[in-house]
N, C-alpha and C. Protein backbone atom coordinates (compact mmCIF):
# COMPACT_ATOMS: atom_id res chain seq x y z
N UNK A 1 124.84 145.63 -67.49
CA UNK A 1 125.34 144.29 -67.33
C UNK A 1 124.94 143.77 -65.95
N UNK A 2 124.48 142.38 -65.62
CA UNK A 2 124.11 141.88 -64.34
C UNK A 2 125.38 141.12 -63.79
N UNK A 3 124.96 140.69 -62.64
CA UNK A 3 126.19 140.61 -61.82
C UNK A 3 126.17 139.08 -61.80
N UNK A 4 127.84 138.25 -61.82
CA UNK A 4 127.41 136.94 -61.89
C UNK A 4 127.29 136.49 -60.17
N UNK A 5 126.99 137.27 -59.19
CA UNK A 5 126.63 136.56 -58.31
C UNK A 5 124.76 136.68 -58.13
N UNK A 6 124.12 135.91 -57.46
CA UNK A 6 123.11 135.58 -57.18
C UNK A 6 122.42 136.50 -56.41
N UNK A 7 120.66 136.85 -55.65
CA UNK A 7 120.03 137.34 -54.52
C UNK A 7 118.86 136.27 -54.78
N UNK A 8 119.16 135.81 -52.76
CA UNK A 8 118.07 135.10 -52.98
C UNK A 8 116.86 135.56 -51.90
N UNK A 9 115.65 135.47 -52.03
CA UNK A 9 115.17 135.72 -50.90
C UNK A 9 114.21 134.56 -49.98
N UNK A 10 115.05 134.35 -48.67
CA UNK A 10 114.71 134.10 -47.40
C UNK A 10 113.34 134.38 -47.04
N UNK A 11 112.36 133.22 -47.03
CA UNK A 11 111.05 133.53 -46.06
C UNK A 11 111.02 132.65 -45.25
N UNK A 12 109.90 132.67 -44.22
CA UNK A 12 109.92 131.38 -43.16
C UNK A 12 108.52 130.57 -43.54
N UNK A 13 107.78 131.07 -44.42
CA UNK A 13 106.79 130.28 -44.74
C UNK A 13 106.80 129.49 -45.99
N UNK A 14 107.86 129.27 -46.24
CA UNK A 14 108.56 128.37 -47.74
C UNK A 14 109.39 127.30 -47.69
N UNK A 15 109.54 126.46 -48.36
CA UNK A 15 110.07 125.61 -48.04
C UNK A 15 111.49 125.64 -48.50
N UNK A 16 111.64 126.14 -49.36
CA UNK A 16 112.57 126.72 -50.48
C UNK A 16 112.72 128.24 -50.61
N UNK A 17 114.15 128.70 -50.96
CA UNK A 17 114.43 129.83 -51.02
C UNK A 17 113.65 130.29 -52.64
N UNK A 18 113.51 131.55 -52.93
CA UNK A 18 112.81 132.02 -54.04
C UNK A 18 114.23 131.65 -55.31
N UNK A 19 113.93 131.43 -56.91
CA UNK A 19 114.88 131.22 -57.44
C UNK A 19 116.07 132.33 -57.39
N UNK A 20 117.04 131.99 -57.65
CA UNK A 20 118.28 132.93 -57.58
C UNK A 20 118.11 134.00 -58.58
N UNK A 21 118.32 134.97 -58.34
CA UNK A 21 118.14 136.38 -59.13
C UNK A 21 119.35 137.12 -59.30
N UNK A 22 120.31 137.33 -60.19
CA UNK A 22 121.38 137.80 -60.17
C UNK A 22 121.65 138.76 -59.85
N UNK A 23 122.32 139.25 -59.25
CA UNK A 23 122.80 140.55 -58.46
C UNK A 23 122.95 142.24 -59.68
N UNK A 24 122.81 142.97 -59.32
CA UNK A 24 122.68 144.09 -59.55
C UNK A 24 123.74 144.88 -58.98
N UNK A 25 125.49 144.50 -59.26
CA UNK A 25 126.33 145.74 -58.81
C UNK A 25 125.89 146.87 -58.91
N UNK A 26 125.77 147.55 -59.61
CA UNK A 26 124.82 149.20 -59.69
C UNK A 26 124.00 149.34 -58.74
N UNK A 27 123.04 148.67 -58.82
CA UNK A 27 121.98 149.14 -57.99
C UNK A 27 122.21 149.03 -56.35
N UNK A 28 123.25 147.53 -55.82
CA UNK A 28 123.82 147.34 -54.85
C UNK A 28 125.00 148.64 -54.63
N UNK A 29 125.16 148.95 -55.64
CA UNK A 29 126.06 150.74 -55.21
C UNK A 29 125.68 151.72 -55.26
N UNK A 30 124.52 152.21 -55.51
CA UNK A 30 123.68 153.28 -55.94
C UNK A 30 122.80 153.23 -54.52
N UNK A 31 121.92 152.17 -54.23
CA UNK A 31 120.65 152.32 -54.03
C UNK A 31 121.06 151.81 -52.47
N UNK A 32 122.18 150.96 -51.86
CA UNK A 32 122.52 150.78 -50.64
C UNK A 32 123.41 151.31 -50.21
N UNK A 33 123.86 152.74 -51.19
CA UNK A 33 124.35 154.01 -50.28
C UNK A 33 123.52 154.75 -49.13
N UNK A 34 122.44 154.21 -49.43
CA UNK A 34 121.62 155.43 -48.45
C UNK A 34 120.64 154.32 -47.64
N UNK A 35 120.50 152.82 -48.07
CA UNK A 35 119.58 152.36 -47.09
C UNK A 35 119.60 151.01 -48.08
N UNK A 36 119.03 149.58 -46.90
CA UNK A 36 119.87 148.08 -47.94
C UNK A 36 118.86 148.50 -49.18
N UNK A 37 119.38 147.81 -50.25
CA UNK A 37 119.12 147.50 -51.75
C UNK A 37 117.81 146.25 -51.27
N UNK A 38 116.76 147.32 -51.27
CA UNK A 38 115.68 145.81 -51.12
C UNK A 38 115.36 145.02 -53.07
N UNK A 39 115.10 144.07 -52.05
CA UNK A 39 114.96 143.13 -53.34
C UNK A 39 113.78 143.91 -54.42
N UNK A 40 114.21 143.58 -55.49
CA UNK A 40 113.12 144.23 -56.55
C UNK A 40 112.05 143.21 -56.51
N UNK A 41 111.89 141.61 -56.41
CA UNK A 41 110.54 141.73 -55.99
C UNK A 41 109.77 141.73 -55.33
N UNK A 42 110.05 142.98 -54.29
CA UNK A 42 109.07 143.47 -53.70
C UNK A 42 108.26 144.45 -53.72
N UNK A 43 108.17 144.67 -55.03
CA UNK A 43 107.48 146.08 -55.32
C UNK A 43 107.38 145.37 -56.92
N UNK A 44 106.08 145.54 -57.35
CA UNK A 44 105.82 144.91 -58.85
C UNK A 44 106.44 146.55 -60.03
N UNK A 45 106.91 145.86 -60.83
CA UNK A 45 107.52 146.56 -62.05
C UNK A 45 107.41 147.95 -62.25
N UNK A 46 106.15 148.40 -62.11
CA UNK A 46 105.29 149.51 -62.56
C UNK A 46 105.62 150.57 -61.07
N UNK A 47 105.95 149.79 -60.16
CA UNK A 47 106.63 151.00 -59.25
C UNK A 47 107.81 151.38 -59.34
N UNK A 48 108.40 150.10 -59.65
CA UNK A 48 109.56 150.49 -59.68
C UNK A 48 109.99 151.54 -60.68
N UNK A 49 109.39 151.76 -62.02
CA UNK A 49 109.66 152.37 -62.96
C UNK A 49 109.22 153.78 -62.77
N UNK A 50 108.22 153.89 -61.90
CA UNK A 50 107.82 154.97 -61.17
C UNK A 50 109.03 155.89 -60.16
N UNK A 51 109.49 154.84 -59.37
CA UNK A 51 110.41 155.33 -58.53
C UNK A 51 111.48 155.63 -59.11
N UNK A 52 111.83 155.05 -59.94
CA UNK A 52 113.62 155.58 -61.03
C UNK A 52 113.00 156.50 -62.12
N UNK A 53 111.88 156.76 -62.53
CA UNK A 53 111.78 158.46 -63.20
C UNK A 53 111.37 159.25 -62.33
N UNK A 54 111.34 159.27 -60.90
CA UNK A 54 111.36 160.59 -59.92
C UNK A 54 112.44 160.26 -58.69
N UNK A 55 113.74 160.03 -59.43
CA UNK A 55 114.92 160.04 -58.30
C UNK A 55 115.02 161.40 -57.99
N UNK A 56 114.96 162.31 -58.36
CA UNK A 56 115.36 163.77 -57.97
C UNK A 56 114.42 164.35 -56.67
N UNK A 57 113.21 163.23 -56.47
CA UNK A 57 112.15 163.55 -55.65
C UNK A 57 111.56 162.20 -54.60
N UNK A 58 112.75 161.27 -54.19
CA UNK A 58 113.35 160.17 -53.78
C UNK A 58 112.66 159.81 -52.37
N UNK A 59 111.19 160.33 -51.93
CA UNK A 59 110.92 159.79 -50.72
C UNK A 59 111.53 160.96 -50.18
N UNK A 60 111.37 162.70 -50.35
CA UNK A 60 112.17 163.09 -50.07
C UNK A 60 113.31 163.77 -50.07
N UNK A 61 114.43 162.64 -50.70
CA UNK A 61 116.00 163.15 -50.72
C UNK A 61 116.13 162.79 -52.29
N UNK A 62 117.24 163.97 -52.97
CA UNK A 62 117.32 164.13 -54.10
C UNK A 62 118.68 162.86 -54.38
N UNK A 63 118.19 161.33 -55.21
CA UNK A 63 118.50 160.62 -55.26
C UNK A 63 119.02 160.37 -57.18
N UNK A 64 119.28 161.47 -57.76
CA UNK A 64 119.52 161.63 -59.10
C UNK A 64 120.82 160.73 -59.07
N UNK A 65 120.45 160.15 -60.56
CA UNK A 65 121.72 159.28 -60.85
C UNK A 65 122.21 160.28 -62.10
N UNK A 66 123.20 159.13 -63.10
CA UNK A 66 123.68 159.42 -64.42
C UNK A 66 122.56 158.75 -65.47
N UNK A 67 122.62 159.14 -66.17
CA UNK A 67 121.26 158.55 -67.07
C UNK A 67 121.78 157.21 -67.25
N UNK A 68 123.47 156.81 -67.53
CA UNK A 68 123.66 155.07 -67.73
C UNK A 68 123.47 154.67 -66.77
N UNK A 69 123.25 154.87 -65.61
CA UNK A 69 122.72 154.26 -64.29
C UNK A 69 121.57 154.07 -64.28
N UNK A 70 120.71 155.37 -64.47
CA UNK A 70 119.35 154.81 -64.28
C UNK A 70 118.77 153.97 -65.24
N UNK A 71 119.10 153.93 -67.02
CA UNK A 71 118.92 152.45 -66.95
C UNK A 71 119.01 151.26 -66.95
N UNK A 72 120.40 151.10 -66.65
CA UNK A 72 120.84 149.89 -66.12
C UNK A 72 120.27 149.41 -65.17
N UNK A 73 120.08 150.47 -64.07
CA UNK A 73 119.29 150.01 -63.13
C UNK A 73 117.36 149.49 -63.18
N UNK A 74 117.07 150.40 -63.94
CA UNK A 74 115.85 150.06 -64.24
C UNK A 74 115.05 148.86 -65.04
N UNK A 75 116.46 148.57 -66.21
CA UNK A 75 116.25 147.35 -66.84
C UNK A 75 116.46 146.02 -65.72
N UNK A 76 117.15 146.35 -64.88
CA UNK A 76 117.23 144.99 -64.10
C UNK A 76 116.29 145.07 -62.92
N UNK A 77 115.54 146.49 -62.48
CA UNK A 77 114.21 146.33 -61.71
C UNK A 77 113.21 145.57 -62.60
N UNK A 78 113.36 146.13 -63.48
CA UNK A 78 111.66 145.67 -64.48
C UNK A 78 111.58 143.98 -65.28
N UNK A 79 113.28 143.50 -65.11
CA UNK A 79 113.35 142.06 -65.63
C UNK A 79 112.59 141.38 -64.01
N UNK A 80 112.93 142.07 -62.52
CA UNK A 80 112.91 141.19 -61.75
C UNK A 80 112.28 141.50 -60.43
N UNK A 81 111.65 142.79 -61.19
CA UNK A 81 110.63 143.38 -60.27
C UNK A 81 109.21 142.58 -59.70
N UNK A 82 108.51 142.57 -58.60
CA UNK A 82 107.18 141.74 -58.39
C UNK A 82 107.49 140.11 -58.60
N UNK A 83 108.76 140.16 -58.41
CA UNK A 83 108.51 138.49 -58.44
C UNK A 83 108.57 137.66 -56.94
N UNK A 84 108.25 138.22 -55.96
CA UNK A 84 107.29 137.97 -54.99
C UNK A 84 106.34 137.46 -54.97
N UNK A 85 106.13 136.26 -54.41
CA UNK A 85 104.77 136.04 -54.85
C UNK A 85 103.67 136.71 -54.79
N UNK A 86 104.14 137.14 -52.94
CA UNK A 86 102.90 137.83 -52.66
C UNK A 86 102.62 139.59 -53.40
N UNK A 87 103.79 139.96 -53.76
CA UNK A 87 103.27 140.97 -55.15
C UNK A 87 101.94 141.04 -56.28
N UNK A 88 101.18 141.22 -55.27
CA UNK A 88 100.13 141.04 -56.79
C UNK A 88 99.18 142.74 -57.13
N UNK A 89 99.78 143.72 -56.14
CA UNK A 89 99.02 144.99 -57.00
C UNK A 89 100.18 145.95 -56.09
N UNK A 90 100.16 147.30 -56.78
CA UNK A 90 101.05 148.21 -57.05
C UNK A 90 100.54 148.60 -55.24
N UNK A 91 102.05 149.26 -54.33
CA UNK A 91 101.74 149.22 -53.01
C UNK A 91 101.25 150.88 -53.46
N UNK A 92 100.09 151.26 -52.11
CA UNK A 92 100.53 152.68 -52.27
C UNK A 92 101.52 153.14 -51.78
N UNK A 93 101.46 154.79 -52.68
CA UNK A 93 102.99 155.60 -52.97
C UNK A 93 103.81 154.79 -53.29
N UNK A 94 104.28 153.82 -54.05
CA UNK A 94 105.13 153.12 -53.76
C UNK A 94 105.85 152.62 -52.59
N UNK A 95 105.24 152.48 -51.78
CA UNK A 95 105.93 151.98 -50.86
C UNK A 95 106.15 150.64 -50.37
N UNK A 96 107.31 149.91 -50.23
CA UNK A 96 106.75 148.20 -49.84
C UNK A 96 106.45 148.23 -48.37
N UNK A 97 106.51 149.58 -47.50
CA UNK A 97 106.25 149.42 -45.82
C UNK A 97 104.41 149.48 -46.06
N UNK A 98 103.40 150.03 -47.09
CA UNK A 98 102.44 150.38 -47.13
C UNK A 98 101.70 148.98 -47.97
N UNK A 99 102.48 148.18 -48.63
CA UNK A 99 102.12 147.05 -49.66
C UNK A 99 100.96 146.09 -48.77
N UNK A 100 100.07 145.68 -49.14
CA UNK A 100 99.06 144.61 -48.18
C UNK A 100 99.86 143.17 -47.85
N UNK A 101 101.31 142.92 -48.32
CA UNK A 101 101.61 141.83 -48.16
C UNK A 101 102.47 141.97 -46.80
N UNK A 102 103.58 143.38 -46.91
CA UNK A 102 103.97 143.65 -46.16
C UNK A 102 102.94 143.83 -44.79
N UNK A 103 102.17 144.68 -44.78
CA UNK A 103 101.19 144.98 -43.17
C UNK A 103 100.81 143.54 -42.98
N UNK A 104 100.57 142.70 -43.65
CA UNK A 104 100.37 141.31 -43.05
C UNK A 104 100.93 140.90 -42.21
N UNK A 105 102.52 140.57 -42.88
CA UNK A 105 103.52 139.90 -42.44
C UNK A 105 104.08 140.56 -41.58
N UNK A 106 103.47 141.99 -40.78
CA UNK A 106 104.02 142.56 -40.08
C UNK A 106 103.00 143.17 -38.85
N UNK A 107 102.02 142.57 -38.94
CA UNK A 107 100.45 143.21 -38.07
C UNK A 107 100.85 142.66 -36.36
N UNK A 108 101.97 142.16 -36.25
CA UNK A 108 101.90 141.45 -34.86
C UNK A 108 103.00 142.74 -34.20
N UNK A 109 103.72 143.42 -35.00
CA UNK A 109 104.23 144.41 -34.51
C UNK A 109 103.64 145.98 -34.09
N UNK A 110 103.91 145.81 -32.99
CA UNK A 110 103.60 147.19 -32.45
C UNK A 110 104.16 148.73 -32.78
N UNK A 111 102.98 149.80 -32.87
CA UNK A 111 103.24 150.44 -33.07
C UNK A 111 104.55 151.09 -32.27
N UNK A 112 104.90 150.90 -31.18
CA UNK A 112 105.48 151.30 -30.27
C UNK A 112 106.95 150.89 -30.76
N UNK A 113 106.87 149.53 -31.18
CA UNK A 113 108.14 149.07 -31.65
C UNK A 113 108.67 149.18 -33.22
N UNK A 114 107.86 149.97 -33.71
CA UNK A 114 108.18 150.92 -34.83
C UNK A 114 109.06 152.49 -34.23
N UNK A 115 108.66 152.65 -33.30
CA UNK A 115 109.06 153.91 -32.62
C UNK A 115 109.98 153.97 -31.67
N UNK A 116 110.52 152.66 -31.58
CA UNK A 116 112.15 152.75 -31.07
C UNK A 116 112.96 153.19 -31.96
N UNK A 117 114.07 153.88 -31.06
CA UNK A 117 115.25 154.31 -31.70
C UNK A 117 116.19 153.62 -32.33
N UNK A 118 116.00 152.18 -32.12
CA UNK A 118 116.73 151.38 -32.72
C UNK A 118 116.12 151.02 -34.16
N UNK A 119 114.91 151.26 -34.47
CA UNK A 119 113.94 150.64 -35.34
C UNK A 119 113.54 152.02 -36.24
N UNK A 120 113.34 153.16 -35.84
CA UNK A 120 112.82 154.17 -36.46
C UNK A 120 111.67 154.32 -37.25
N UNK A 121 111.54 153.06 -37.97
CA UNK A 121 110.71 153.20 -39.14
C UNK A 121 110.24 151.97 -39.51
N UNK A 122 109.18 151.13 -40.44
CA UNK A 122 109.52 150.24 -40.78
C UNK A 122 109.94 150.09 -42.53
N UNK A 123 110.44 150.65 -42.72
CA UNK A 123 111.73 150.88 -43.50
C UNK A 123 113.06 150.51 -43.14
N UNK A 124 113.19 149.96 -42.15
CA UNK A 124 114.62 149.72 -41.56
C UNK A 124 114.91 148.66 -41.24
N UNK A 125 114.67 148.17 -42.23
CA UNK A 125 114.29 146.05 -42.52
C UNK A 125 115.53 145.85 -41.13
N UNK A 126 116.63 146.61 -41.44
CA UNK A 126 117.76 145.87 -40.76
C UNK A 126 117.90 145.53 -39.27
N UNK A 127 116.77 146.49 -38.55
CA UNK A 127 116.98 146.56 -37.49
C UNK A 127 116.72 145.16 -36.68
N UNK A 128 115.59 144.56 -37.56
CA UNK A 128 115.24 142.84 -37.04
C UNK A 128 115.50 142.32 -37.43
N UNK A 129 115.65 142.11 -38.75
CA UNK A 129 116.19 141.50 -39.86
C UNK A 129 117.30 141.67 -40.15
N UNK A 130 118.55 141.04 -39.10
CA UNK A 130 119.56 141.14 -39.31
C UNK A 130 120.22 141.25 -40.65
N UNK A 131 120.13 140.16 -41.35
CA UNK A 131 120.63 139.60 -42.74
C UNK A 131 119.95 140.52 -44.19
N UNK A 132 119.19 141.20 -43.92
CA UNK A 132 118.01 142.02 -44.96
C UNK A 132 118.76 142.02 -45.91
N UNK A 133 120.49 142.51 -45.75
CA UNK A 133 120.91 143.30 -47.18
C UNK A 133 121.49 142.08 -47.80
N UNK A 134 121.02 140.64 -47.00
CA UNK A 134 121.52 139.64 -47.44
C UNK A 134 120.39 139.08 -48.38
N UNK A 135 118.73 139.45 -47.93
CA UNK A 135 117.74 138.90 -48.68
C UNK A 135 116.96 137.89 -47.68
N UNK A 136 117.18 137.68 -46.99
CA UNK A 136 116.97 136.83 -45.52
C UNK A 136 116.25 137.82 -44.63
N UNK A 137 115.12 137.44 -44.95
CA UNK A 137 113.65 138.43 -44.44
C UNK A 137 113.12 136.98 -43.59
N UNK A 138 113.43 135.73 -42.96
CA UNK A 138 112.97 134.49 -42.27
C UNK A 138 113.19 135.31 -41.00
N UNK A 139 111.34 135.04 -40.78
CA UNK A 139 111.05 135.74 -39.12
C UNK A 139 111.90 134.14 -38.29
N UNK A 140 111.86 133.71 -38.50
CA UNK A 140 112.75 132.78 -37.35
C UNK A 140 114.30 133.31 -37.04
N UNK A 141 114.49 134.15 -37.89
CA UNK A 141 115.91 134.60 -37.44
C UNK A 141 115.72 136.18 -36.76
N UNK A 142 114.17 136.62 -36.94
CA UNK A 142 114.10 137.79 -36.83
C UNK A 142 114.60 138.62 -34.96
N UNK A 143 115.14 139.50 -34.85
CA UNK A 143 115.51 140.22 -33.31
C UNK A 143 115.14 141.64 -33.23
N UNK A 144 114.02 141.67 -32.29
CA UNK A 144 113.26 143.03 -32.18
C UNK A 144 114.21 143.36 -31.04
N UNK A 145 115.05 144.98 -31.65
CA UNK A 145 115.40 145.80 -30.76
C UNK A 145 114.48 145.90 -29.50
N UNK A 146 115.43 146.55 -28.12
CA UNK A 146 114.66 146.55 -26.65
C UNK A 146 114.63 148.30 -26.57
């Protein structure tokens, strides 16, 4: 079942927010236990379906659900997966830090400032991106840890 509240996602090169995408309680409890619930479209369909038949092998950490979880969850990746615009081919490993849309929108950052302790990774939308688990990825609001 989907959630009757909304996710929208925040860019700064739009004029308009992306259409409203209904929320995913499950996946917002499952998947932002361990790090924010990024938006599904940022990763087109075919990863995602990738990434929820190897939860046990999660980037890592053994991320196994209940089978009614995973597909609940998966039916609402694959209704609303890649709808990004800039989604247009599968990132490698799945990853959206490795995706060509992502290194774009992110080439002005330094390696160095990947490697603060405040930042760790760029996986850690949150650290600049205050609002991330809100969907509000607008570099005008963005704050690079010192």
């Amino acid at each position: 079942m989907l959630g009757l509240c909304s996710f929208q996602l925040v860019f700064a090169d739009q004029k308009t927010n992306h259409a409203a995408i209904p929320a995913s309680p499950k996946y917002q409890q499952e998947c932002a236990a361990c790090h924010i619930a990024y938006p599904a479209g940022m990763l087109p369909t075919a990863s995602w379906k990738r990434l929820m038949n190897n939860l046990p092998n999660h980037f890592g950490t053994d991320a196994s659900l209940d089978n009614a979880s995973v597909q609940q969850i998966s039916q609402w990746l694959q209704l609303y997966g890649g709808t990004y615009k800039r989604v247009t081919s599968e990132a490698p490993q799945d990853r959206i830090t490795r995706s060509a849309w992502f290194i774009r929108k992110h080439d002005e950052v330094s390696a160095q400032t990947w490697k603060l302790a405040a930042v760790k990774s760029p996986s850690n939308c949150m650290a600049c991106h205050q609002q991330a688990n809100l969907g509000d990825f607008n570099e005008h609001r963005v704050r690079i840890p010192r």
